[in-house]
Structure formats: C-alpha cells, structure tokens
Protein backbone atom coordinates (compact mmCIF):
# COMPACT_ATOMS: atom_id res chain seq x y z
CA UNK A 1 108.69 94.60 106.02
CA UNK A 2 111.44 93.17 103.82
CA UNK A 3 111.61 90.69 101.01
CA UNK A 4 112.15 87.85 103.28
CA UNK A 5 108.83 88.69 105.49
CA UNK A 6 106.58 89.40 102.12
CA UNK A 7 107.88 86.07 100.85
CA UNK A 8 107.29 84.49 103.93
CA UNK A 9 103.64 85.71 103.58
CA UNK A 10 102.38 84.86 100.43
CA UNK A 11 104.10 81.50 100.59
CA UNK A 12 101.98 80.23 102.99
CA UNK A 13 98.78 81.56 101.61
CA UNK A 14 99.26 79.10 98.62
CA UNK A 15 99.95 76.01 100.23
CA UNK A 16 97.31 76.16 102.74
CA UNK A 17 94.35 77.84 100.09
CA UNK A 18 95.19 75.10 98.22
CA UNK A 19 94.53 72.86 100.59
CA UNK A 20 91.03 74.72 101.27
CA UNK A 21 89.78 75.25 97.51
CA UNK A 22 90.15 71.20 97.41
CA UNK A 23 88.36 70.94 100.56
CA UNK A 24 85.91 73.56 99.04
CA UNK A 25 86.00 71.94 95.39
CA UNK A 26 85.18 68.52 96.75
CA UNK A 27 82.19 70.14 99.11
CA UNK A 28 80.62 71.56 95.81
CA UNK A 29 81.01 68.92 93.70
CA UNK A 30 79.75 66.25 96.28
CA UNK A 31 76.49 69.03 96.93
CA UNK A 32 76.55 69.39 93.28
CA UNK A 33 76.07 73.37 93.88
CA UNK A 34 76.68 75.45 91.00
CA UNK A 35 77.51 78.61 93.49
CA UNK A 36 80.39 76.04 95.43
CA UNK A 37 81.36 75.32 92.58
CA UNK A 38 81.68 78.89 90.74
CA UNK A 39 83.50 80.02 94.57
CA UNK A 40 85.62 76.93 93.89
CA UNK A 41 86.77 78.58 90.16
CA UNK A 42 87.10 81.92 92.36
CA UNK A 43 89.33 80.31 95.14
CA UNK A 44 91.77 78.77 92.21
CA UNK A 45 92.15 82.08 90.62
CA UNK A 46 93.36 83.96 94.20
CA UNK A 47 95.39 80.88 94.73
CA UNK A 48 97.20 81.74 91.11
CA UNK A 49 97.53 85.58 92.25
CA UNK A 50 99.09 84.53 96.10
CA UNK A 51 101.80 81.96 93.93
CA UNK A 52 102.54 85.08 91.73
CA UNK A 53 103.08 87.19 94.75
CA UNK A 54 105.11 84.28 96.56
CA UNK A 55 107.31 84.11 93.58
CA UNK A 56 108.16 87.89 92.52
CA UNK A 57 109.16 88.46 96.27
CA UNK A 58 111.37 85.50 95.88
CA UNK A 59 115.00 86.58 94.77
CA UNK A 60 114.55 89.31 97.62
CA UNK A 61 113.83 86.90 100.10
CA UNK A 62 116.97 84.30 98.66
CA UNK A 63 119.42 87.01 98.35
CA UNK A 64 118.70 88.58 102.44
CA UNK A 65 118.62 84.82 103.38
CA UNK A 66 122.04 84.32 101.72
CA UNK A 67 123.79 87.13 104.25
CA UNK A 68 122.98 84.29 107.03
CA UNK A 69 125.94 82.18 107.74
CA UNK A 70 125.39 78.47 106.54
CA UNK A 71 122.89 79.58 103.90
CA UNK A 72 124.50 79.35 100.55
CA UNK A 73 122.79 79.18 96.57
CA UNK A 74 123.26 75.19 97.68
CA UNK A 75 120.79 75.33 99.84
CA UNK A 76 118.45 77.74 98.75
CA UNK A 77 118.38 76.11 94.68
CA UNK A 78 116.45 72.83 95.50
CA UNK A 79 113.66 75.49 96.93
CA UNK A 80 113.93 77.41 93.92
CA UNK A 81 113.31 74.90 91.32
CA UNK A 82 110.21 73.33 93.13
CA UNK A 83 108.72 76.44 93.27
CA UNK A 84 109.29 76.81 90.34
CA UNK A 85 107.38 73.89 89.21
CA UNK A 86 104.75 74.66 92.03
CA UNK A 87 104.01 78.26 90.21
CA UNK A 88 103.56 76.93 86.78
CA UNK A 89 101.00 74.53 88.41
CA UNK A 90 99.51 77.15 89.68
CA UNK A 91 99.62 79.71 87.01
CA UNK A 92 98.02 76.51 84.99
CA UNK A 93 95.47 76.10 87.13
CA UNK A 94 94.46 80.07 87.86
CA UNK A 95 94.32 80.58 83.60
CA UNK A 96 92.01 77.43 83.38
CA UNK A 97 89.78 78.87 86.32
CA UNK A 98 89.63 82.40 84.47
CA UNK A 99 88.65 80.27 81.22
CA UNK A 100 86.28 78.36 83.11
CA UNK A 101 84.50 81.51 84.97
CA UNK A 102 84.28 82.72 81.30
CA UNK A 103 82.72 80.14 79.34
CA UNK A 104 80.21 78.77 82.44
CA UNK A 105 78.39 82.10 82.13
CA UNK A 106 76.88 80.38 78.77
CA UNK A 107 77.62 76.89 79.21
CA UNK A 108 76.64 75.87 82.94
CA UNK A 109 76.82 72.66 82.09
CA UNK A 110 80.60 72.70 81.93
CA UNK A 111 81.01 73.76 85.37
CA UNK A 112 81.37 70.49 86.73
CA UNK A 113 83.44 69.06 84.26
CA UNK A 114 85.88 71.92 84.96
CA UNK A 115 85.32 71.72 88.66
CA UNK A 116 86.85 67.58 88.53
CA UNK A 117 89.81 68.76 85.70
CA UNK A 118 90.84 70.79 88.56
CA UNK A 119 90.23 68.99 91.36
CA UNK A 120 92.65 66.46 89.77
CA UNK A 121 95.14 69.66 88.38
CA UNK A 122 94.99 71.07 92.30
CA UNK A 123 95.32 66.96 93.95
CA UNK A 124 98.58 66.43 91.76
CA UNK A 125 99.96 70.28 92.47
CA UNK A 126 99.81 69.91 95.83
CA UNK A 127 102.89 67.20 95.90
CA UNK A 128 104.31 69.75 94.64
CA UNK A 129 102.77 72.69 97.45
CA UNK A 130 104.39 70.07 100.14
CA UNK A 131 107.66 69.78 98.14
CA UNK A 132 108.44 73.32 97.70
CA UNK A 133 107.29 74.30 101.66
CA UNK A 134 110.07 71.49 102.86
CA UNK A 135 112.71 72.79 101.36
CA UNK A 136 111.84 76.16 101.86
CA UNK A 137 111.71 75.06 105.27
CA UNK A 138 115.30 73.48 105.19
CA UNK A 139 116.57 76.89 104.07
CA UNK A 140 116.56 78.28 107.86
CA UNK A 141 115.70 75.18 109.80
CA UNK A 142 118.72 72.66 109.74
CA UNK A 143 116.70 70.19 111.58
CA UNK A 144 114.52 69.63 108.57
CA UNK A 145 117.68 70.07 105.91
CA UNK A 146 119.63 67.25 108.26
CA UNK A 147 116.49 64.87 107.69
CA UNK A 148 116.27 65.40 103.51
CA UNK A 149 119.80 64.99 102.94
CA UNK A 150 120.23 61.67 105.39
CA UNK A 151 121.61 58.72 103.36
C-alpha cells in the first residue's frame, strides 16, 4: 500500500468513530453508566490516535495525488488546512480524554462532567470532520469540487 491508500484509511476511521463515540457518549450519559461512559473516554482517545495516523500519512498521499492531471496544491490546500483544524480538535479532545481516564480513577464523580465537555468538544469538531471529508473528496471527485466552487 502507498501513502495515498494509508491516508485513505485512517481518514475515514475518524470521521465515522466520531460519529460513533457521540452516538456512544450520548448512550452513556442518557443510561448514566459509569462503564459507557469510561468506553466513551476510551473511544475519544483511539479517535485522537486514527487523526494522528490520517495526518502523518498526509503529505504522501498530497504529493502521489499531485502526479494526477488536474490535481494541483490549489486543490489539494483547502483539504489541508481543514484538516488541519480537524486534528487539533482532535488532538484536543484525545489529551482531555487521557486527563479524564486519569483523574476519574479517584474522582468518579467527574466522569460525567467530562463525558458532556466532550460531548460538546466532539458535536462542534465534527463540522469540522464533514468539512475536511468534502474537500478531501473534491480532491479526486470533480463532481463534488464543481458543486463547492459554484457561484
């Protein structure tokens, strides 16, 4: 496999997980289960390691991509600087779920309190998990580039 597949992998792991740990974080805070809840801190902290993944493989992936004809740093950039964005998020997020894993194994009463923080961290960071797969997506499929550059 090349760059372009491995980046093609682990991009897609954290836009969909984080669609699942919010699906998972809302489950355990709505059961109010303190083992959801600690899986929910879990999921957040793979989600951190798939965006650091998705992002190291990323110049590989740009530069193969840029030996296509049509594809050009123009087109690839906008990509580039939303996942940029989307990987602090999650970097953000991931650190706080490590802290939170940490400090819970004394103070269980924090858990939910850190559950909501990100719950509201992961709600806002996936505008950007939807931002950053479309223009990925316009990098090889003109059909979705046509429709984000219409004026």
């Amino acid at each position: 496999m090349n760059s372009a597949q491995f980046h093609l992998l682990f991009t897609h792991l954290p836009i969909v997980g984080l669609g699942l740990a919010i699906l998972v974080n809302l489950f355990a805070l709505i059961r109010k289960s303190e083992e959801l809840q600690k899986f929910s801190l879990w999921c957040y902290l793979v989600l951190g390691i798939f965006g650091l993944l998705a992002y190291i493989t990323g110049d590989g992936a740009g530069e193969i991509m840029k030996t296509y004809p049509g594809i050009t740093d123009d087109v690839i950039e906008p990509h580039e600087n939303m996942a940029l964005f989307f990987f602090i998020g999650l970097m953000i997020t991931s650190a706080f779920s490590i802290l939170a894993l940490y400090l819970v194994k004394t103070r269980v009463h924090l858990l939910k309190r850190f559950n909501l923080y990100l719950l509201i961290a992961a709600l806002l960071i996936s505008i950007l998990a939807v931002m950053t797969g479309s223009t990925g997506g316009a990098i090889r499929h003109t059909e979705i580039r046509q429709g984000m550059y219409k004026k």
